[in-house]
Protein backbone atom coordinates (compact mmCIF):
# COMPACT_ATOMS: atom_id res chain seq x y z
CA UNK A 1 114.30 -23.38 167.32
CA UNK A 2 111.56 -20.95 165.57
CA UNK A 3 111.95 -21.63 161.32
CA UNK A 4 111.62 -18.72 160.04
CA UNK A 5 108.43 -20.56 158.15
CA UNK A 6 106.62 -19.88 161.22
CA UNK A 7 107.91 -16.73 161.94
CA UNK A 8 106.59 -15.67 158.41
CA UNK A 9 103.71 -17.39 159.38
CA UNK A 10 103.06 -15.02 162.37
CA UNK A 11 103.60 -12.09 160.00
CA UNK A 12 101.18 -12.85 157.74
CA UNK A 13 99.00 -13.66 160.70
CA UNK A 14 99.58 -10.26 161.69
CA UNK A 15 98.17 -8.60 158.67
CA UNK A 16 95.53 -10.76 157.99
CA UNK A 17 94.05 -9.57 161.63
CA UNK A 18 94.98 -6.22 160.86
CA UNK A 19 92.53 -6.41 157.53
CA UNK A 20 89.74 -8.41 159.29
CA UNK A 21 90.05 -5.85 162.16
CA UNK A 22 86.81 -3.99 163.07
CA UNK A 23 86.63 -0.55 163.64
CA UNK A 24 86.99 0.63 167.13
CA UNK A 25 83.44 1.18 168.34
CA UNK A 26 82.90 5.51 168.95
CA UNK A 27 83.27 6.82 172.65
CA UNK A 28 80.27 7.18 174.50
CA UNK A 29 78.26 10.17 174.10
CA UNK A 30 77.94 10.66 177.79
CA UNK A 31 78.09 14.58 179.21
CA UNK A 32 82.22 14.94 179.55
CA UNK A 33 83.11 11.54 177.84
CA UNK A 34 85.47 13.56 175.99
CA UNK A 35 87.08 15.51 178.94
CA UNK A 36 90.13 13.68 180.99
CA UNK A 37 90.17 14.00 184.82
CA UNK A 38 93.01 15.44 186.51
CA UNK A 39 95.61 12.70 186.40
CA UNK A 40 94.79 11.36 182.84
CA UNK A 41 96.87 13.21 181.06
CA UNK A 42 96.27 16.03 178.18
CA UNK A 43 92.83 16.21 177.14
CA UNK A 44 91.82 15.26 173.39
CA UNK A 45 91.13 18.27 171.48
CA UNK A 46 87.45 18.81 170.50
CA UNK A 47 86.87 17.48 167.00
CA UNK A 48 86.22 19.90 164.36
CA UNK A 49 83.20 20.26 162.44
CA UNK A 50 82.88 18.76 159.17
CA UNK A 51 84.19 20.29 156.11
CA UNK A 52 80.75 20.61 153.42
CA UNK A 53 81.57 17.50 150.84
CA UNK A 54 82.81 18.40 147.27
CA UNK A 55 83.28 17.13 144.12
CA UNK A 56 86.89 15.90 144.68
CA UNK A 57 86.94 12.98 147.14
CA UNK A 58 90.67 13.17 147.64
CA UNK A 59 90.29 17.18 148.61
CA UNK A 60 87.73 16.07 150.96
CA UNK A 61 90.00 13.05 152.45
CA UNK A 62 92.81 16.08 153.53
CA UNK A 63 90.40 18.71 154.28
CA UNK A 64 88.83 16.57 157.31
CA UNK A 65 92.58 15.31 158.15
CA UNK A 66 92.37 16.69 161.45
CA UNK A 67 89.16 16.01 162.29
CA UNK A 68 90.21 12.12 161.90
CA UNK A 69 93.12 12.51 164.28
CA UNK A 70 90.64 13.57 166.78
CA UNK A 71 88.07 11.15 166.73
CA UNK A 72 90.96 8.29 166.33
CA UNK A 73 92.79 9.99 169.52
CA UNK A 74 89.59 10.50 171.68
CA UNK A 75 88.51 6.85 171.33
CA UNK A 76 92.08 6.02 173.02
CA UNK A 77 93.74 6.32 176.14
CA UNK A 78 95.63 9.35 176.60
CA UNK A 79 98.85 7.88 177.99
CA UNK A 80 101.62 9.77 176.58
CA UNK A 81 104.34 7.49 174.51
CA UNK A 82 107.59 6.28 176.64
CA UNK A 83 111.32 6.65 175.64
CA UNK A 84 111.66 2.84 174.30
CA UNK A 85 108.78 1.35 174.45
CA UNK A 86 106.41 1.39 170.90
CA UNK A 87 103.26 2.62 172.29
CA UNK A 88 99.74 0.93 170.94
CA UNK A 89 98.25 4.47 170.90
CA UNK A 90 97.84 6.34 167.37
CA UNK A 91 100.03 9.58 166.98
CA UNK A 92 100.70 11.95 164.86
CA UNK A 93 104.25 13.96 166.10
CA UNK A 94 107.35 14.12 164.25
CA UNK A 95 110.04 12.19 167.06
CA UNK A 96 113.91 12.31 166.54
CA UNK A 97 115.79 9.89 169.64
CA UNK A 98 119.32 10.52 170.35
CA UNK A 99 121.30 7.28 172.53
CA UNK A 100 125.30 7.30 173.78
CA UNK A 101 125.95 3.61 174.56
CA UNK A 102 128.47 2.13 176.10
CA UNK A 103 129.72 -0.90 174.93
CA UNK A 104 131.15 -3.76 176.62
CA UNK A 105 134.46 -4.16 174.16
CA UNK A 106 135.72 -0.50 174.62
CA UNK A 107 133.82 1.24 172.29
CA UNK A 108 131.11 3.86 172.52
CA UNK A 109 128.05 4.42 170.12
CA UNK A 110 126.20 7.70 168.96
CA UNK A 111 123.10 7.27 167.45
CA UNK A 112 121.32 9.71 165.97
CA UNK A 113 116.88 9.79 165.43
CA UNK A 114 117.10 6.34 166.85
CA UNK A 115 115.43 5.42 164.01
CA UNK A 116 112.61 7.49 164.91
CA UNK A 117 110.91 10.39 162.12
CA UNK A 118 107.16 11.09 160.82
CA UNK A 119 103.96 9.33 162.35
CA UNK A 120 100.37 10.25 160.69
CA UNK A 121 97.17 9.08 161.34
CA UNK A 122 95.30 8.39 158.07
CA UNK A 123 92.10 6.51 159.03
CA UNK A 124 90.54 6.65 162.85
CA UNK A 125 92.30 3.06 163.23
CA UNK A 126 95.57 3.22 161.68
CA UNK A 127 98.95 5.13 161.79
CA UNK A 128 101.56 4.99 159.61
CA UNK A 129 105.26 5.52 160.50
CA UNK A 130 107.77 7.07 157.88
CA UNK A 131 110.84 6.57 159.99
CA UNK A 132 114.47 8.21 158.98
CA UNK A 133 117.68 5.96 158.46
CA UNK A 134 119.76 5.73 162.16
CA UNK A 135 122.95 7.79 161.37
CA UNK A 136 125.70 6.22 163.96
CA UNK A 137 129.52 7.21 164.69
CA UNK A 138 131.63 4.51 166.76
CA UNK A 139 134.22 5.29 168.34
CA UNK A 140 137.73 4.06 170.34
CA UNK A 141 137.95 0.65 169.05
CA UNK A 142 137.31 0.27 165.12
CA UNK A 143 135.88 4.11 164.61
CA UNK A 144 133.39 3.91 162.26
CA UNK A 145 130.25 6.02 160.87
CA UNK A 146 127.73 6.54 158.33
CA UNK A 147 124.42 5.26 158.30
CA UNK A 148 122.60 2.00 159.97
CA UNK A 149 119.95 -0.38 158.48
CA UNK A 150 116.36 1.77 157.53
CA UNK A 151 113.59 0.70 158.88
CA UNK A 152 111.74 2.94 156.90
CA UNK A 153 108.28 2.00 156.92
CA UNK A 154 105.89 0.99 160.37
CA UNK A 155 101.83 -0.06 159.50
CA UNK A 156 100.01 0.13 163.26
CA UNK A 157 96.33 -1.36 163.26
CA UNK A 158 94.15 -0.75 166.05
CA UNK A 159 92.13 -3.49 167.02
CA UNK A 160 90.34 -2.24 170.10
CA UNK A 161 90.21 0.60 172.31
CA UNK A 162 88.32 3.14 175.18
CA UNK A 163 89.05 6.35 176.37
CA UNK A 164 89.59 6.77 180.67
CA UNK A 165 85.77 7.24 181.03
CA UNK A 166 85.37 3.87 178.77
CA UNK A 167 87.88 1.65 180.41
CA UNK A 168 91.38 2.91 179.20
CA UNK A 169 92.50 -0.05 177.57
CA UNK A 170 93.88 -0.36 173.80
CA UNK A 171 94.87 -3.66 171.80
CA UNK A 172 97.06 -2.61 168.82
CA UNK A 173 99.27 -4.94 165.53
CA UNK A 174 102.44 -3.21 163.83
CA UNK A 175 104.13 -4.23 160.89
CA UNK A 176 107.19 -3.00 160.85
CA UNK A 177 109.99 -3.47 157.98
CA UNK A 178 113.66 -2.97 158.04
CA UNK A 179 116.36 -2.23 154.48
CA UNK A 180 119.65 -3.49 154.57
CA UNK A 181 120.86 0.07 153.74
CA UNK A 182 123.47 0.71 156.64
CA UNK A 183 127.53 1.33 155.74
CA UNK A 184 129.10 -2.07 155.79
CA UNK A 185 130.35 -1.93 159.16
CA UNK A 186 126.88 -1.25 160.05
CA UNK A 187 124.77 -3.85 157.90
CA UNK A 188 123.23 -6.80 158.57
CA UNK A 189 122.73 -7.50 154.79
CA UNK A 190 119.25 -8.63 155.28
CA UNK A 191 115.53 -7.61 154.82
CA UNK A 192 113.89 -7.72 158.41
CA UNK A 193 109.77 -8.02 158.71
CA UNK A 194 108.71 -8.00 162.52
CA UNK A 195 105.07 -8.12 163.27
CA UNK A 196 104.26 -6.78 166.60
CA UNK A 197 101.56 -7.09 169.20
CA UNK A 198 100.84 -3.96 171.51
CA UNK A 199 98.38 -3.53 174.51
CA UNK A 200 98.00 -1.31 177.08
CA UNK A 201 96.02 -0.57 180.54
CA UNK A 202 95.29 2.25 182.73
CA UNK A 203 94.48 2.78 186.32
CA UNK A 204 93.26 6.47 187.12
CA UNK A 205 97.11 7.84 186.74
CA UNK A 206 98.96 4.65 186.09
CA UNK A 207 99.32 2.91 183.02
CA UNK A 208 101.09 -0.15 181.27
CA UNK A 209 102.15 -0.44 177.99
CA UNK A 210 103.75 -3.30 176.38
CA UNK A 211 104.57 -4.93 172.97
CA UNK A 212 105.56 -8.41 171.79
CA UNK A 213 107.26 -8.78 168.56
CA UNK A 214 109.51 -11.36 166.22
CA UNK A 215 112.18 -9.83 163.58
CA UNK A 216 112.21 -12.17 160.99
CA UNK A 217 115.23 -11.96 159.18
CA UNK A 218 114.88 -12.64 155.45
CA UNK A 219 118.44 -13.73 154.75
CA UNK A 220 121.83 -14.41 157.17
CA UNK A 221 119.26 -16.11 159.93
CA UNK A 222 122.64 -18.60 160.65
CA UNK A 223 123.97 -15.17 162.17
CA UNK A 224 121.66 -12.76 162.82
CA UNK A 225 118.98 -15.43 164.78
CA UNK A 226 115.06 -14.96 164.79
CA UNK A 227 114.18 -13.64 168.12
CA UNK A 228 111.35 -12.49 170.20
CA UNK A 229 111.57 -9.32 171.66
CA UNK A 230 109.89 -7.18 174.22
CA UNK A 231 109.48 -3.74 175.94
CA UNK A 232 107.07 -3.21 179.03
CA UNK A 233 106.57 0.29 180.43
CA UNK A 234 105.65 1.26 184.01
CA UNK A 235 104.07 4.54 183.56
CA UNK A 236 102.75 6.87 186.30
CA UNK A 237 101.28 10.89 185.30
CA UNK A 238 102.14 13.69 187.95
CA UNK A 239 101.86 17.63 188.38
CA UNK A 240 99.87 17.52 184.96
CA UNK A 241 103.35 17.54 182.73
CA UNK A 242 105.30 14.86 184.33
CA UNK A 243 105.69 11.15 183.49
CA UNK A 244 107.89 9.21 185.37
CA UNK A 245 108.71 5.56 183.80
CA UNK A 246 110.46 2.10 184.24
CA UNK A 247 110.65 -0.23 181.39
CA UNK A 248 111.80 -3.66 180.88
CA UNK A 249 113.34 -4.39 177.82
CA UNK A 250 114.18 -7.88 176.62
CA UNK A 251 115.57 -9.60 174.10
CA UNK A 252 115.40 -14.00 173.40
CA UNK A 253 117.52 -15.02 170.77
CA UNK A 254 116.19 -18.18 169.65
CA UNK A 255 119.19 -19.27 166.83
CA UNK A 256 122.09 -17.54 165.01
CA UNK A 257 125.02 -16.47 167.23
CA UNK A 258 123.16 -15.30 170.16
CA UNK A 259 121.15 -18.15 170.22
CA UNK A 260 119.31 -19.45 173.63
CA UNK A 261 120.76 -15.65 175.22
CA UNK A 262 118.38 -13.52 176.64
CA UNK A 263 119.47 -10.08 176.80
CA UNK A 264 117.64 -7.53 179.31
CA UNK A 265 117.78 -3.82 180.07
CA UNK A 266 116.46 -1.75 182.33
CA UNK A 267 115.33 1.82 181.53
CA UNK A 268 113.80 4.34 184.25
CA UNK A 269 113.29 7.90 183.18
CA UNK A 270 111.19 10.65 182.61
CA UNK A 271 108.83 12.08 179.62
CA UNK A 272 107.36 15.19 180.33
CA UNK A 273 104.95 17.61 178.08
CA UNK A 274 102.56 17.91 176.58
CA UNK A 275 103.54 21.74 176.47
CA UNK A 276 101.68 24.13 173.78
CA UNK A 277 103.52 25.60 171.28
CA UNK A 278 101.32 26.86 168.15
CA UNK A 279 98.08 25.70 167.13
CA UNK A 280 97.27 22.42 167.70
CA UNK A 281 101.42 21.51 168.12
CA UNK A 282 102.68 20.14 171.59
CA UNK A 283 106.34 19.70 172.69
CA UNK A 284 107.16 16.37 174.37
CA UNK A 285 110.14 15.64 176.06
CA UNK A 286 112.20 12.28 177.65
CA UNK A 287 115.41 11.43 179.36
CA UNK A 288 116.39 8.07 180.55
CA UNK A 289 119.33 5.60 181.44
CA UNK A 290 119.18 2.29 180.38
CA UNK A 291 121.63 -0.69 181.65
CA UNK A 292 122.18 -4.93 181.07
CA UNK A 293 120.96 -6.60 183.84
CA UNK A 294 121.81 -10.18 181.57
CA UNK A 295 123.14 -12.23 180.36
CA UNK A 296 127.22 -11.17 182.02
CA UNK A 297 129.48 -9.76 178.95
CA UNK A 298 129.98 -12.01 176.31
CA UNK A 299 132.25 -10.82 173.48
CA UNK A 300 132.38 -14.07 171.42
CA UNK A 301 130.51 -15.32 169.05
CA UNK A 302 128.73 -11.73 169.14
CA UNK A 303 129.12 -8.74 171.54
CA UNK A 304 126.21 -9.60 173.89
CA UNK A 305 124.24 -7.62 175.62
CA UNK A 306 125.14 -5.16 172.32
CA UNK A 307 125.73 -2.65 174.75
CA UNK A 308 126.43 -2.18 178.66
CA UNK A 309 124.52 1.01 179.15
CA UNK A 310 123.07 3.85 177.56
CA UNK A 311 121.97 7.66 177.88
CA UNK A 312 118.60 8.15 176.36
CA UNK A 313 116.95 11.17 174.89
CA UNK A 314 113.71 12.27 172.94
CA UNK A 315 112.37 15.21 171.43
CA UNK A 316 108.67 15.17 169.95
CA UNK A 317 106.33 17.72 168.44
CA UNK A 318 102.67 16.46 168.07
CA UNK A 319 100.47 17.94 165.26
C-alpha cells in the first residue's frame, strides 16, 4: 500500500526537478532545421523578430509573447496532442472535450469540456493550463447535474527535448491540482495533487506519447484510494491532416474501495487538423470510442470500471 507520505513525497519530487530543470538546449542552426518533412506534421512557424527593448520590462515580456511560443514549439516534436492522452509537448490552444459514457449500473454520463480550457506558454520551457470546471448531467438511474470537481490549475515543465531533425524525443513533469468544488452528488470532498511524468518518441511519421502519474488525495484516501495512473498513445500522421490513434489507458488502485483493481480502456480514434483559420490560429479536431477491457463489472464497493464505454470528442483552436 502507497502512504500517501510517499505519494507527497513524489510530488514534491516532482517540483523540485521541475525548478532544478535546465533549459532545453536551442535547435540546431543547420540549413532547414526548422522545416518538418512530409510526414512530421505542421511545420513550426518562423519566429518573429525581436521587439526593440523598452523601459517597461513587463511590456516587453507580452510584446515578444509570440516569439516565445515559437522558439519553445520549434525545439519540440511536432506530434499533434491525442484525445486522452496529456501530451509532453508545450501548447498554446484553447481545448473544450465533450464524452457520453455508458455506465455499467444503467446510467449514462454527459460531460461537458472534459475538464479541458486555456493552455499558454509563458517561458520557452513551461506551459501553464487554466482548465474550466467539468459540467456533467446523469441520467436514468439517480439523474443528477451541476458541476464536477475543478481541476483548475496544470504547471508542465519541460525537461528535455529535439525537434524531427534533432531526434524527436521530449521528457516533460506536470503538476496538476484538483478543488473539491463539484455538486454533492459529484464531489469527492477532497483536494487532489498528482504529479505527472510525460515522454514521448518519434519515428519519421509515428510517434508515442505517454504519461505516468499518482493523484494524491489530500483527505477521504480510506475511499477514494491513491492510485497510479496511465495513458499511452499510438500515434501515426497521414495525408498531411490526419492522425489516426490507439491509446491505452489504465488505472491501479492501490487502497480505498477500488483497491488492488486495475481498470483499463481502450481508445482508437482519430485527430485531424491542423487547418488554418486566421492568423497564426489552427483548428484541431478528434473523435474516438473508448471501452473496459478490465477488470469484469463490479458495482460494489464502487462502480468499477466507472464506466463501460464512451464516445469521445475534441475541439481545439491553437494560437
Amino acid at each position: 500500500m502507497i502512504r500517501r507520505s510517499a505519494a507527497v513525497a513524489a510530488a514534491l519530487g516532482v517540483i523540485l526537478a521541475a525548478q532544478g530543470a535546465r533549459a532545453d538546449p536551442p535547435a540546431a542552426a543547420a540549413p532547414g532545421a526548422n522545416q518538418t518533412p512530409a510526414g512530421q506534421g505542421a511545420q513550426p512557424t518562423a519566429a518573429a523578430p525581436q521587439n526593440a527593448p523598452s523601459d517597461d520590462p513587463l511590456s516587453d515580456y507580452f510584446a515578444n509573447w509570440f516569439k516565445r511560443v515559437d522558439e519553445a514549439q520549434a525545439s519540440q516534436p511536432s506530434w499533434i496532442t491525442p484525445l486522452e492522452t496529456v501530451t509532453p509537448r508545450l501548447e498554446e490552444e484553447f481545448r473544450f472535450d465533450y464524452m457520453n459514457e455508458s455506465l455499467g449500473n444503467g446510467s449514462s454520463l454527459n460531460v461537458y469540456d472534459g475538464g479541458k480550457g486555456l493552455e499558454l506558454i509563458p517561458t520557452t520551457t513551461n506551459e501553464i493550463l487554466i482548465n474550466l470546471p467539468p459540467y456533467q448531467t446523469r441520467s436514468a438511474k439517480n439523474p443528477v447535474s451541476g458541476f464536477n470537481d475543478w481541476q483548475f490549475l496544470t504547471i508542465k515543465q519541460r525537461f528535455i527535448s529535439a525537434n524531427a531533425q534533432n531526434g524527436d524525443y521530449i521528457v516533460t513533469g506536470f503538476l496538476g491540482v484538483q478543488a473539491p468544488t463539484g455538486v454533492a452528488k459529484f464531489t469527492n470532498d477532497a483536494w487532489i495533487v498528482t504529479p505527472t511524468l510525460a515522454a514521448g518518441k518519434g519515428w519519421g511519421a509515428f510517434d508515442i506519447q505517454a504519461t505516468v502519474g499518482v493523484p494524491v488525495p489530500l483527505a477521504h484516501e480510506g475511499a477514494i484510494g491513491t492510485s497510479l495512473v496511465s495513458n499511452t498513445t499510438f500515434q501515426y500522421h497521414l495525408w498531411r491532416y490526419f492522425w489516426p490513434e490507439f491509446e491505452v489507458n489504465l488505472t491501479h488502485w492501490f487502497d480505498g474501495l477500488r483497491a488492488d483493481k486495475t481498470q483499463v480502456f481502450l481508445t482508437p480514434g482519430v485527430v485531424i487538423g491542423r487547418f488554418p483559420l486566421v492568423g497564426r490560429s489552427k483548428l484541431i479536431a478528434g473523435i474516438g470510442y473508448q471501452f473496459a477491457v478490465s477488470p469484469a463489472l463490479l458495482l460494489t464497493p464502487a462502480l468499477t470500471p466507472l464506466y463501460q464505454h464512451s464516445f469521445v470528442g475534441s475541439l481545439r483552436v491553437t494560437f
